[in-house]
C-alpha atoms as a PDB file:
ATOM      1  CA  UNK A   1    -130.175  36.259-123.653  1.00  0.00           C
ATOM      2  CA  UNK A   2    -129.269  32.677-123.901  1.00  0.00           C
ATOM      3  CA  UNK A   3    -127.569  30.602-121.037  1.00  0.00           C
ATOM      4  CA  UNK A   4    -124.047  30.454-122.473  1.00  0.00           C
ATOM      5  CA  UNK A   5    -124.061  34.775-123.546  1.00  0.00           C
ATOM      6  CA  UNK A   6    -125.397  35.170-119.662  1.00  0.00           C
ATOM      7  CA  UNK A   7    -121.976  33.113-118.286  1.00  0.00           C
ATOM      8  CA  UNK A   8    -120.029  34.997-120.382  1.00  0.00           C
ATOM      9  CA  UNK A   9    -121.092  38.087-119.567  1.00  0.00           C
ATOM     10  CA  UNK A  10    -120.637  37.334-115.984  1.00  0.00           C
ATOM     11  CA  UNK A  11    -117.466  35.998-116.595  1.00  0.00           C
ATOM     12  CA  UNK A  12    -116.330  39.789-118.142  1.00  0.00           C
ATOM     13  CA  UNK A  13    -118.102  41.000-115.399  1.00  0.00           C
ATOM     14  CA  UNK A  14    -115.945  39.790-112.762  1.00  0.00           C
ATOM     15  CA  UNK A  15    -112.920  39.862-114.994  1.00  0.00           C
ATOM     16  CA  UNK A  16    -113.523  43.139-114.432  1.00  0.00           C
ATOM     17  CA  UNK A  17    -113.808  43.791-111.011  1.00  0.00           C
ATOM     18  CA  UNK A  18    -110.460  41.662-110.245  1.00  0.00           C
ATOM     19  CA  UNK A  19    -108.892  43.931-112.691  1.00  0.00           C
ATOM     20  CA  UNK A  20    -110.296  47.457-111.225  1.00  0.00           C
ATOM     21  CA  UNK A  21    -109.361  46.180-107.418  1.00  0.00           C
ATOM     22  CA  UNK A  22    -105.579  45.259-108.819  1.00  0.00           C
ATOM     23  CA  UNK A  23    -105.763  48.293-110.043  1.00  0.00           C
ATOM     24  CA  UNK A  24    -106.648  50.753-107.935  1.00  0.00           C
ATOM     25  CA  UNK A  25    -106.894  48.919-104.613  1.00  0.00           C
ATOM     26  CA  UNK A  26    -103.740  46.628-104.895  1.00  0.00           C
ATOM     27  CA  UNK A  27    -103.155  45.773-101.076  1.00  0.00           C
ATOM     28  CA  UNK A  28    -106.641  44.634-100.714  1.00  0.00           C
ATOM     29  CA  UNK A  29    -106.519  42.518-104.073  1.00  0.00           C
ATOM     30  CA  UNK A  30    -104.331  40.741-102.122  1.00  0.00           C
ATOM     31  CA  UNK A  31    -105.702  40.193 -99.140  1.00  0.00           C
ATOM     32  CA  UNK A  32    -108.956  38.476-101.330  1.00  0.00           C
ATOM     33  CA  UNK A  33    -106.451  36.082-103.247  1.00  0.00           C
ATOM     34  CA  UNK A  34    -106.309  34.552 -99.339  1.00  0.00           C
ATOM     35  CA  UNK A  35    -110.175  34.195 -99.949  1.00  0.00           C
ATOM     36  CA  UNK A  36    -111.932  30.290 -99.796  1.00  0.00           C
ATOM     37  CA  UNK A  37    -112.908  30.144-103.199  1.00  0.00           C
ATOM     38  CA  UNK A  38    -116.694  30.183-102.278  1.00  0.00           C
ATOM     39  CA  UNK A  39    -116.112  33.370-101.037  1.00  0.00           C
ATOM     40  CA  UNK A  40    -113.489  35.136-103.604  1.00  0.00           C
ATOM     41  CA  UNK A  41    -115.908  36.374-106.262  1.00  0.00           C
ATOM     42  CA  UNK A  42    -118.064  37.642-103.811  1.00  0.00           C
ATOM     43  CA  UNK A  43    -115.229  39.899-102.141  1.00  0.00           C
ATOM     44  CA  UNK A  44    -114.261  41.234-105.345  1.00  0.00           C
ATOM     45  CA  UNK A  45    -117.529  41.951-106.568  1.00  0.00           C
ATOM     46  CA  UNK A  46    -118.428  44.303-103.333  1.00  0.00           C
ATOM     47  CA  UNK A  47    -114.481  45.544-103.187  1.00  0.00           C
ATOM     48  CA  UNK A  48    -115.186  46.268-107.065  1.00  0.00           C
ATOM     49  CA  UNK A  49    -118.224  48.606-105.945  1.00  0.00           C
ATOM     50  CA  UNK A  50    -116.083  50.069-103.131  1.00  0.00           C
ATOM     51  CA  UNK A  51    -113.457  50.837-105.671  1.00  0.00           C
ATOM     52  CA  UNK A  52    -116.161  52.938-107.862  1.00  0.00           C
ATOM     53  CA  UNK A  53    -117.835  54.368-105.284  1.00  0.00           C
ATOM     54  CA  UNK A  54    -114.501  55.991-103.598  1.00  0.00           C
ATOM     55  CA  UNK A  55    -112.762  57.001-106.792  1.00  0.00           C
ATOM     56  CA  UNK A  56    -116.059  58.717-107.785  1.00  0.00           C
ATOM     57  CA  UNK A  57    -115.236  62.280-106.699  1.00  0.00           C
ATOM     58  CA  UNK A  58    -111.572  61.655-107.258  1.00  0.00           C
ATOM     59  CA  UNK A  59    -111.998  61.015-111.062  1.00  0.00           C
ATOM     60  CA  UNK A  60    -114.218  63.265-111.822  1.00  0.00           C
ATOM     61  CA  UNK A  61    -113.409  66.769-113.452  1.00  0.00           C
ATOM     62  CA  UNK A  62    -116.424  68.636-111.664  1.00  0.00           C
ATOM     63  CA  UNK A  63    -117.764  67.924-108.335  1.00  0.00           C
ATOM     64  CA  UNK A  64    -121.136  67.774-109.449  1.00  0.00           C
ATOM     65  CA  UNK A  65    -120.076  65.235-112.064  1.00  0.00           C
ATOM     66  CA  UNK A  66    -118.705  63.124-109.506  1.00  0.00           C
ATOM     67  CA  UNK A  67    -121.664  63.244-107.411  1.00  0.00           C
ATOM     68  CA  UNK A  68    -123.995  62.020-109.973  1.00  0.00           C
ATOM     69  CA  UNK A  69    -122.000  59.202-110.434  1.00  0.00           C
ATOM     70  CA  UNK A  70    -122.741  58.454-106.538  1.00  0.00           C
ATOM     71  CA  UNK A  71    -126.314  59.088-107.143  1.00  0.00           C
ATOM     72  CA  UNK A  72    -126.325  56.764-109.893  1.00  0.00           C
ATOM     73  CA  UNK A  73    -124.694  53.656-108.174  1.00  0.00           C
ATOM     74  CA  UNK A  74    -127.472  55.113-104.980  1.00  0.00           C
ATOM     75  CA  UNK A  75    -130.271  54.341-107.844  1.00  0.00           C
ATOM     76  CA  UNK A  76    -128.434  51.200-109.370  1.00  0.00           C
ATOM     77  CA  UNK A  77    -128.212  49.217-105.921  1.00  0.00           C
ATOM     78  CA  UNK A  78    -132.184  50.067-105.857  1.00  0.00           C
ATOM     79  CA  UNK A  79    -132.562  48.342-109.384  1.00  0.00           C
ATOM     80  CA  UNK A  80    -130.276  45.530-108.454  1.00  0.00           C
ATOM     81  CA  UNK A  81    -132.378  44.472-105.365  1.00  0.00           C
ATOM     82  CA  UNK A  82    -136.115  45.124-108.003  1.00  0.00           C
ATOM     83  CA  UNK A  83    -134.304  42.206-110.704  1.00  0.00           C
ATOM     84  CA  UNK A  84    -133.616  45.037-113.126  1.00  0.00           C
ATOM     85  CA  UNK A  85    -130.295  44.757-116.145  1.00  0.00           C
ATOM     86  CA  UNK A  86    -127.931  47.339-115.266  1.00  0.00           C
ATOM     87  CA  UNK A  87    -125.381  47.887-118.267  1.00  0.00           C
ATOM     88  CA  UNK A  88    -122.268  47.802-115.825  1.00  0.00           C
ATOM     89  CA  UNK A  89    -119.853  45.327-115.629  1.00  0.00           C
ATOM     90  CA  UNK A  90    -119.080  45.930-111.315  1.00  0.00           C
ATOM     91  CA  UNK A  91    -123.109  46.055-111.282  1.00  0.00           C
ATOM     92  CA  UNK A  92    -123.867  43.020-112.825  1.00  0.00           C
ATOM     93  CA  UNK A  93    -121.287  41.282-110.948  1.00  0.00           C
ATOM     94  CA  UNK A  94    -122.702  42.949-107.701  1.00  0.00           C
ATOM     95  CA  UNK A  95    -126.590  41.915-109.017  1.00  0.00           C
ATOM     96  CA  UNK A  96    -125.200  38.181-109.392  1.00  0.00           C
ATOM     97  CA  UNK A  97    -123.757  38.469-105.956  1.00  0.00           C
ATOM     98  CA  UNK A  98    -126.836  39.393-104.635  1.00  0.00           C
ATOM     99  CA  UNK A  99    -129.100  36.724-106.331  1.00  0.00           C
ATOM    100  CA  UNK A 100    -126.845  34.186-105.235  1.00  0.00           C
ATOM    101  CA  UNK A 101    -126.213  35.445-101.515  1.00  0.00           C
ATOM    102  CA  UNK A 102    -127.902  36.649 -99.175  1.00  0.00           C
ATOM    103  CA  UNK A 103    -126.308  40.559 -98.644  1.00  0.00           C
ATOM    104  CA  UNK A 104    -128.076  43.238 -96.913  1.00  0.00           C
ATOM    105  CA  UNK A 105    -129.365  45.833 -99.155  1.00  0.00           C
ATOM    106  CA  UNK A 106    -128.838  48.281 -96.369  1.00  0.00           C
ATOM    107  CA  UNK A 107    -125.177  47.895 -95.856  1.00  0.00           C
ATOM    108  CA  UNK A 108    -124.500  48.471 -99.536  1.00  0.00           C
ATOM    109  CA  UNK A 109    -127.233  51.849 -99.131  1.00  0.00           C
ATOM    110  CA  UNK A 110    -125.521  53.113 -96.067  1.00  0.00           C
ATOM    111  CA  UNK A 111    -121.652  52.768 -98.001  1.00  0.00           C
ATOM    112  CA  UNK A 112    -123.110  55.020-100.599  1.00  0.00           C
ATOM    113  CA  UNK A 113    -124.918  57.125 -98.580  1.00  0.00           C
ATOM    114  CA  UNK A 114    -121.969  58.175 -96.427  1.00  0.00           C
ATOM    115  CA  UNK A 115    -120.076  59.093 -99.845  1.00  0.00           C
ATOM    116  CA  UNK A 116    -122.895  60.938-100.974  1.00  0.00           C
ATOM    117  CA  UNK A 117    -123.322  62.955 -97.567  1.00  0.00           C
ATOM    118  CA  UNK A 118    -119.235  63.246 -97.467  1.00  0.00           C
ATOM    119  CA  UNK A 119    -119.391  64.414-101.325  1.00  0.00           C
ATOM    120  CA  UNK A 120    -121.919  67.372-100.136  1.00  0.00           C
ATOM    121  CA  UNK A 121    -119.774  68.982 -97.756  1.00  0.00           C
ATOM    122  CA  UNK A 122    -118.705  72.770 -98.904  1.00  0.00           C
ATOM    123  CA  UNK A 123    -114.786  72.713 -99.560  1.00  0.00           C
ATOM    124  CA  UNK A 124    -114.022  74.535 -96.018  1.00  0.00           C
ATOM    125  CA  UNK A 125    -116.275  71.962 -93.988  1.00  0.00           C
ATOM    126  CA  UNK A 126    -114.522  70.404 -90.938  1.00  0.00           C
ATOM    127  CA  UNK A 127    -115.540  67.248 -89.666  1.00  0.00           C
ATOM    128  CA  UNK A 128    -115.893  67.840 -85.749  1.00  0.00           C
ATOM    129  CA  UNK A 129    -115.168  64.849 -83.684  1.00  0.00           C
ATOM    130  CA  UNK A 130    -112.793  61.768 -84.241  1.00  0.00           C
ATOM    131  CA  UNK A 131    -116.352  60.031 -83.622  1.00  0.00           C
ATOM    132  CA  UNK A 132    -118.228  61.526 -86.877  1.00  0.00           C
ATOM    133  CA  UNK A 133    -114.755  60.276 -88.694  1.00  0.00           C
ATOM    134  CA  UNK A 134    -114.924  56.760 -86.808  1.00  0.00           C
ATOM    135  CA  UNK A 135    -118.754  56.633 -88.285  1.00  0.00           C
ATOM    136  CA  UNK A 136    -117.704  57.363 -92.070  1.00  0.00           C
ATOM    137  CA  UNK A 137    -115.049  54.575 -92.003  1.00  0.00           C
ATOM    138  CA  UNK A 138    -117.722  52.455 -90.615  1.00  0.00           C
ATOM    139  CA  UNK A 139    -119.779  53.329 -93.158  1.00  0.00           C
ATOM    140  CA  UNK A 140    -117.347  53.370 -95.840  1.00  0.00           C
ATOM    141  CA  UNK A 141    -115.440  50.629 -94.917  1.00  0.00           C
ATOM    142  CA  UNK A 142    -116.631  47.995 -92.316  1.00  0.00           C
ATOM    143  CA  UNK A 143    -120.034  47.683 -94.606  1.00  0.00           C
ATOM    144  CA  UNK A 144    -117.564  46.047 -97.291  1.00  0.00           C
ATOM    145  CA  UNK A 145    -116.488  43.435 -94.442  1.00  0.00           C
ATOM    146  CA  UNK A 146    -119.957  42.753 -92.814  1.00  0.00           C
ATOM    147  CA  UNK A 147    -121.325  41.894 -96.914  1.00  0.00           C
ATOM    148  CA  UNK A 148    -118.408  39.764 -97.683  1.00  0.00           C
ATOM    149  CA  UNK A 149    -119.334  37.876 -93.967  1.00  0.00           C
ATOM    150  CA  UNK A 150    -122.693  37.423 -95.435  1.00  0.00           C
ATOM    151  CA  UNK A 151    -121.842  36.374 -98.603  1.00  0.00           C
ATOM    152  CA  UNK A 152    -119.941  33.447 -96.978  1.00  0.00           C
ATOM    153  CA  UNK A 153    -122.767  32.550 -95.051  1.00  0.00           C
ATOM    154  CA  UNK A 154    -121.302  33.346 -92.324  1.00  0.00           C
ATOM    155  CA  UNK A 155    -123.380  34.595 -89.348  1.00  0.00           C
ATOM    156  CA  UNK A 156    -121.261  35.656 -86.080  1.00  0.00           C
ATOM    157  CA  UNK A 157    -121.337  38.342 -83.662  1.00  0.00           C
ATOM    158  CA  UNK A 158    -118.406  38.379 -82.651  1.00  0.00           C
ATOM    159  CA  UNK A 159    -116.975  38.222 -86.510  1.00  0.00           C
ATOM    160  CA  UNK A 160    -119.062  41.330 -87.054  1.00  0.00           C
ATOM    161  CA  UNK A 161    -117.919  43.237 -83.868  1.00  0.00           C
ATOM    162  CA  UNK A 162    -114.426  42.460 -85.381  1.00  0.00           C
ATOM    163  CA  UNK A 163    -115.197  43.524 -88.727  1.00  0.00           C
ATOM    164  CA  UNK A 164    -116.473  46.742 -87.446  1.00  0.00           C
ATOM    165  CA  UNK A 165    -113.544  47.558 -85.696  1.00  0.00           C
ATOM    166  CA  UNK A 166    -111.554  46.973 -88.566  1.00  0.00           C
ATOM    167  CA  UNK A 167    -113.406  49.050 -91.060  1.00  0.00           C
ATOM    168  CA  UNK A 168    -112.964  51.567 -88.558  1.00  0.00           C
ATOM    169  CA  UNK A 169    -109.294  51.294 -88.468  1.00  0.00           C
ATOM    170  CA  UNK A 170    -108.726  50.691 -92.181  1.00  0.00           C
ATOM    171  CA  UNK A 171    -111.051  53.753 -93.131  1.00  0.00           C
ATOM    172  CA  UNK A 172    -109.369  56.309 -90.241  1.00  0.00           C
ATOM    173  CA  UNK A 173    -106.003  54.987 -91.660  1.00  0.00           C
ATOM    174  CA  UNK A 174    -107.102  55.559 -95.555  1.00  0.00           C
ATOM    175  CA  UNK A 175    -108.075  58.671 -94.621  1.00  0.00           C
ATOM    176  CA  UNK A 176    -104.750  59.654 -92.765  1.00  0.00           C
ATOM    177  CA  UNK A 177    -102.527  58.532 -95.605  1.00  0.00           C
ATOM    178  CA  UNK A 178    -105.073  60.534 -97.933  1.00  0.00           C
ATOM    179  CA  UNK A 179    -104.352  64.337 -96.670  1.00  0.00           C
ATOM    180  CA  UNK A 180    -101.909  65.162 -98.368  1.00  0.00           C
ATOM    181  CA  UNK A 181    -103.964  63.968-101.706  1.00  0.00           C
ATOM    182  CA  UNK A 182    -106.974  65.826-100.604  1.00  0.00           C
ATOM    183  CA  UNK A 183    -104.599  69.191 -99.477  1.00  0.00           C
ATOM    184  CA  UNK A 184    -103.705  69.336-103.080  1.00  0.00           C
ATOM    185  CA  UNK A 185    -107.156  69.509-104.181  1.00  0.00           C
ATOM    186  CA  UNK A 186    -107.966  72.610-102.115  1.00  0.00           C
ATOM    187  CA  UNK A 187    -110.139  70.211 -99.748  1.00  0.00           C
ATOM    188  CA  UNK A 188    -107.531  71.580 -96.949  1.00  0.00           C
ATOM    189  CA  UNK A 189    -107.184  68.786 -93.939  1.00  0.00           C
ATOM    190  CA  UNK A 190    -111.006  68.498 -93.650  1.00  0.00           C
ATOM    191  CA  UNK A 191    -110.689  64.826 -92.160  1.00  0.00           C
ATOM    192  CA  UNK A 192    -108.424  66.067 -89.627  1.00  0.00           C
ATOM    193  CA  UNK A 193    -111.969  66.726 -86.867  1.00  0.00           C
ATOM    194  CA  UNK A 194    -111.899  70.499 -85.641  1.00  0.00           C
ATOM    195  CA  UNK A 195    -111.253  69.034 -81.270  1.00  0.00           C
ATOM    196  CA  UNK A 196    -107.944  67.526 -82.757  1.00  0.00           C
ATOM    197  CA  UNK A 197    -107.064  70.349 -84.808  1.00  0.00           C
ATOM    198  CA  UNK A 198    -107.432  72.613 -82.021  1.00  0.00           C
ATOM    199  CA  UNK A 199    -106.132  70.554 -79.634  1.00  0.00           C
ATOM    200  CA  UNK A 200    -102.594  70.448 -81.393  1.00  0.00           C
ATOM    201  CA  UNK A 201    -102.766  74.041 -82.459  1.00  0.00           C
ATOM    202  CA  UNK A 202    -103.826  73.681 -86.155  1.00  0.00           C
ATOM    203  CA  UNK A 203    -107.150  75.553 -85.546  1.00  0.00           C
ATOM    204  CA  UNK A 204    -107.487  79.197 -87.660  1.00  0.00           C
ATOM    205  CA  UNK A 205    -111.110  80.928 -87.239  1.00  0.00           C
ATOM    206  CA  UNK A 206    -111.837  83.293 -90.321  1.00  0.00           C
ATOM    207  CA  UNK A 207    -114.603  85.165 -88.900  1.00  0.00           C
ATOM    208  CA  UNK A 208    -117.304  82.623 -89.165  1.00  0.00           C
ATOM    209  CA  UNK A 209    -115.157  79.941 -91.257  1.00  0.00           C
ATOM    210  CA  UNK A 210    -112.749  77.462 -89.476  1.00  0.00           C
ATOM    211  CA  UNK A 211    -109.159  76.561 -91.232  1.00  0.00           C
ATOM    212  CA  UNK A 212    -106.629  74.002 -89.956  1.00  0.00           C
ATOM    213  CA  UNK A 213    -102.937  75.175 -90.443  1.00  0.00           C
ATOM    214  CA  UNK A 214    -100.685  73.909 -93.292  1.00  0.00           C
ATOM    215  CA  UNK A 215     -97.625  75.416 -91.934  1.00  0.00           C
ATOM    216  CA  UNK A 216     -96.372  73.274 -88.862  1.00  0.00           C
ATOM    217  CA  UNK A 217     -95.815  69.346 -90.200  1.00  0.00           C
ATOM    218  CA  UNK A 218     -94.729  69.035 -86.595  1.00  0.00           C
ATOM    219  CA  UNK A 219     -97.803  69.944 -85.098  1.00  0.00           C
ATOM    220  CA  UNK A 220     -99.846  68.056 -88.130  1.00  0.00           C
ATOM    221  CA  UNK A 221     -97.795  65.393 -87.303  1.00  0.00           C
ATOM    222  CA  UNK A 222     -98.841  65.146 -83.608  1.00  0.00           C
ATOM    223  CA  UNK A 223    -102.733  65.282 -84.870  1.00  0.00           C
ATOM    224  CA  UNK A 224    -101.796  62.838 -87.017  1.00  0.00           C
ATOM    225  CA  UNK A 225    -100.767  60.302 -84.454  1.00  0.00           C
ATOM    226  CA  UNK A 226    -103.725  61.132 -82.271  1.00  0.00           C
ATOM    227  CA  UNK A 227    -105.632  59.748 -84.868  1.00  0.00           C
ATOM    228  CA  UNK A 228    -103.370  56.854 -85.496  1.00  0.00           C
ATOM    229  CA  UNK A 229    -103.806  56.322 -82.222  1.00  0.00           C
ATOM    230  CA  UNK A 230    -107.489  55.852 -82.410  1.00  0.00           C
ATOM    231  CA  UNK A 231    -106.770  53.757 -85.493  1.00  0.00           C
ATOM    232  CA  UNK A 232    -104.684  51.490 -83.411  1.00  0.00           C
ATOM    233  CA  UNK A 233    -106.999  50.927 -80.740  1.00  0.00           C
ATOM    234  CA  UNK A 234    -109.895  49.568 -83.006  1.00  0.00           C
ATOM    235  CA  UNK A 235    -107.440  47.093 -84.359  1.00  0.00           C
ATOM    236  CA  UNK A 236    -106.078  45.734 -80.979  1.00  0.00           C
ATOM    237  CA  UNK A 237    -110.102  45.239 -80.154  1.00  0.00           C
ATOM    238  CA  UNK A 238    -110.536  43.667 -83.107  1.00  0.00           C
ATOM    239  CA  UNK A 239    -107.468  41.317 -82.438  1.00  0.00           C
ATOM    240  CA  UNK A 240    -108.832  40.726 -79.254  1.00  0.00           C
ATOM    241  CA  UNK A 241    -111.936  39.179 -80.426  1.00  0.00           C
ATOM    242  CA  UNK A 242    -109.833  36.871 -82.459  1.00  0.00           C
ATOM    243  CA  UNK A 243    -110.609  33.434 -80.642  1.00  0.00           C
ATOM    244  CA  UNK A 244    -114.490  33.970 -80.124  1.00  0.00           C
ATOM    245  CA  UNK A 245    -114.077  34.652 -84.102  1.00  0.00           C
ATOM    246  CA  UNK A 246    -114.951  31.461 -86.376  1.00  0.00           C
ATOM    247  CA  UNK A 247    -111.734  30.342 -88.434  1.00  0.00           C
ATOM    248  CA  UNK A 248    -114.186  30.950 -91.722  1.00  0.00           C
ATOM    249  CA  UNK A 249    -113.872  34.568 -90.979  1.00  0.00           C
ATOM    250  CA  UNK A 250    -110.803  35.469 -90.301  1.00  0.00           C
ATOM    251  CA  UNK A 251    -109.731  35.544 -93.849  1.00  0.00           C
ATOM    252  CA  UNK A 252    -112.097  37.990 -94.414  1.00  0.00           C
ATOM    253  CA  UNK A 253    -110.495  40.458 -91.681  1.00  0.00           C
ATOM    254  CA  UNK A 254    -106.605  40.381 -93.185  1.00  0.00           C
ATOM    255  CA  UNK A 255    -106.969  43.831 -93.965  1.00  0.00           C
ATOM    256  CA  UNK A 256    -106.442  44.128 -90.055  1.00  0.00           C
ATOM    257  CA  UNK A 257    -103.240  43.109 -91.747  1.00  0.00           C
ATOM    258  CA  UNK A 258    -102.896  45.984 -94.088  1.00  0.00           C
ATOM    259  CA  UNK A 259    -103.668  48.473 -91.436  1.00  0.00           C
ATOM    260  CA  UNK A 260    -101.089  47.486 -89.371  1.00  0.00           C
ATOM    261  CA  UNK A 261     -98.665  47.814 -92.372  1.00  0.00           C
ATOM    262  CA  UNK A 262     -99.279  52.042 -92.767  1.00  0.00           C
ATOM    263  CA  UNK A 263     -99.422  52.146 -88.507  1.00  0.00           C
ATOM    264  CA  UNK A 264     -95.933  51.209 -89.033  1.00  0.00           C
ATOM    265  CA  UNK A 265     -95.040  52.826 -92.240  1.00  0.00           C
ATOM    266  CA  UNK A 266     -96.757  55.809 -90.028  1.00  0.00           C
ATOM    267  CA  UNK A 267     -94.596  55.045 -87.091  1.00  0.00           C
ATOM    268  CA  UNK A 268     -91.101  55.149 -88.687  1.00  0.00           C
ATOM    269  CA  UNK A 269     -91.661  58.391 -90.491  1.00  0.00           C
ATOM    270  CA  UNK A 270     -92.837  60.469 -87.487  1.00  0.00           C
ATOM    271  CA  UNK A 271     -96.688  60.305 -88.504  1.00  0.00           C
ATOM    272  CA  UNK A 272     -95.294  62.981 -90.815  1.00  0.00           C
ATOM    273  CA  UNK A 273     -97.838  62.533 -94.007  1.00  0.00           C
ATOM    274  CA  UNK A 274     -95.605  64.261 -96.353  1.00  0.00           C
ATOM    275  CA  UNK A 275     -92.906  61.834 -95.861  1.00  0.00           C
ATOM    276  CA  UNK A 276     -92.407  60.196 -99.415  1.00  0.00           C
ATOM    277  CA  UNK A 277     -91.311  57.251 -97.992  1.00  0.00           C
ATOM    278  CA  UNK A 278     -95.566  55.957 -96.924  1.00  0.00           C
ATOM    279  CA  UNK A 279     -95.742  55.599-100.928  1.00  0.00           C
ATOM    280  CA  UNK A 280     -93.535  53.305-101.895  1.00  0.00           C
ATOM    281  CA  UNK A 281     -94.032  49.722-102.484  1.00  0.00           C
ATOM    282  CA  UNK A 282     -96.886  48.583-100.788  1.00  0.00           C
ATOM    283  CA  UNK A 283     -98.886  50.672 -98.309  1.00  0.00           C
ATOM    284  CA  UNK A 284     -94.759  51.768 -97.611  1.00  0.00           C
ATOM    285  CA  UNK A 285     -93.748  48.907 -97.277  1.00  0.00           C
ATOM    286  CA  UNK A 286     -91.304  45.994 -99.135  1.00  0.00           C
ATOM    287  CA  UNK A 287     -93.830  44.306-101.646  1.00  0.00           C
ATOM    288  CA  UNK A 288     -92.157  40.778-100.920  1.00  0.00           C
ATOM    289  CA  UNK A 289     -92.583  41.688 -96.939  1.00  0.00           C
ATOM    290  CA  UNK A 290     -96.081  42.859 -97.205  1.00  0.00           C
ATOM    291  CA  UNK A 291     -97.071  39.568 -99.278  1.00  0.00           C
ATOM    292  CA  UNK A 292     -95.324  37.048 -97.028  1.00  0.00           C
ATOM    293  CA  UNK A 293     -96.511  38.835 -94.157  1.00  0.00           C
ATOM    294  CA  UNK A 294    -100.212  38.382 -95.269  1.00  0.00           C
ATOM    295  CA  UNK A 295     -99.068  35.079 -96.251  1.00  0.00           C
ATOM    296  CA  UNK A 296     -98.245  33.881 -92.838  1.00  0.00           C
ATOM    297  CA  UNK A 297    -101.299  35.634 -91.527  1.00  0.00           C
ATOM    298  CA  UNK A 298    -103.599  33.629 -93.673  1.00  0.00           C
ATOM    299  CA  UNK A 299    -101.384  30.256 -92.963  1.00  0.00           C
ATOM    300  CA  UNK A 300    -101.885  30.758 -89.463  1.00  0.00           C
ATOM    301  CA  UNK A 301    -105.809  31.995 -89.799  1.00  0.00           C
ATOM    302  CA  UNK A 302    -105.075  34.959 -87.858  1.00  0.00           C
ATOM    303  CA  UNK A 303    -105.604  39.000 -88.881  1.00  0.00           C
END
């Protein structure tokens, strides 16, 4: 393939991913138009393979379906790191990425991983403890931040202690705002962990099979904010790291920004999930509020 068909291939590629992020991860396409521009494609290359790797089970007609899908982007970040063409437009963007910078194959392994292992659970599994939760969004979620540090070059402890913490409160929050999605699909409230469940209540035993209850939204409600709660807390640590964090990152962590937009949306409607009011506009909030609000964020370099 000649020079010019390569660039123009990439430049589809990422077309792309810019297009699949607007699409179907709107509040964080615009948190990585407040990107450097050394650092933009980058973020929505590895946002692009977050995008596909969390709609995989969602899209798919048949579990098993879906799960080969994971399986295959599991096999495709193998071939990506061995030099091998991979007939994807979000691959090839990620493979460029990845030639160009120098991302952790690990990070991207563990994302997938964590899908895969989340994927295999029967319909009626309950995850236990708000910690096994806290370690899938870290997974899921602060993985995307720590690549997107790396593909800026930019090597900080502290920006990577801040990125974990929120991942973890982006991912907890994402999965809050997600019940009532996944109750629909007969998954039940299987990310609501079995000690909160029972501590508020919610906790049925069949005989050897554990249920959460569907028919108190006051009681959800109150496991809901316990989890909010948790949410919170990695955000104000991750705010609190904010002046040991190098001004290059910060742009990277304005979905601290984002989070803080459904803890409120979460706040004025009780924590009750049902509410219809978490989806509209933006994350339920005013689109022009949520934009000038990450606006002034960014102005300031603060998340």
């Amino acid at each position: 393939m000649s020079g010019s068909s390569t660039s123009s291939s990439l430049k589809v590629a990422f077309s792309h991913c810019v297009q699949q992020v607007r699409n179907y991860d709107y509040h964080h396409y615009l948190c990585l138009l407040e990107l450097p521009a050394s650092i933009r494609r980058a973020g929505f290359a590895l946002r692009a393979f977050n995008v596909e790797t969390s709609r995989a089970m969602d899209v798919a007609s048949d579990p098993k379906i879906g799960l080969m899908r994971l399986l295959w982007w599991q096999d495709a970040i193998d071939k990506i790191f061995k030099n091998k063409v991979i007939e994807h437009p979000t691959a090839q963007a990620l493979a460029s990425v990845i030639s160009e910078q120098k991302i952790s194959k690990s990070w991207l392994k563990r994302s997938v991983e964590a899908r895969i292992n989340d994927a295999q659970r029967n319909v009626d599994d309950i995850y236990q403890t708000i910690e096994e939760l806290e370690k899938y969004a870290e997974d899921t979620s602060s993985t995307i931040l720590y690549t997107t540090l790396q593909a800026g070059g930019i090597t900080s402890t502290a920006a990577d202690h801040a990125a974990s913490h929120v991942g973890k409160a982006s991912g907890l929050l994402l999965l809050i705002k997600s019940l009532p999605y996944h109750a629909n699909r007969n998954r039940q409230f299987s990310y609501i962990p079995v000690k909160v469940a029972e501590k508020h209540g919610l906790l049925l035993k069949q005989g050897e099979r554990l249920e959460i209850r569907t028919d108190s939204r006051e009681k959800l409600s109150e496991a809901v904010f316990d989890m909010a709660s948790t949410a919170n807390a990695h955000l104000q640590k991750a705010r609190a790291l904010a002046e040991s964090v190098p001004k290059e990152a910060r742009p990277v962590l304005l979905p601290a920004v984002a989070s803080q937009a459904v803890l409120d949306s979460l706040s004025c409607v009780g924590f009750d999930v049902f509410d219809h009011r978490l989806n509209r506009g933006i994350l339920g909030v005013n689109p022009l509020f949520f934009q000038l609000n990450l606006k002034w964020h960014s102005w300031r370099g603060v998340y």
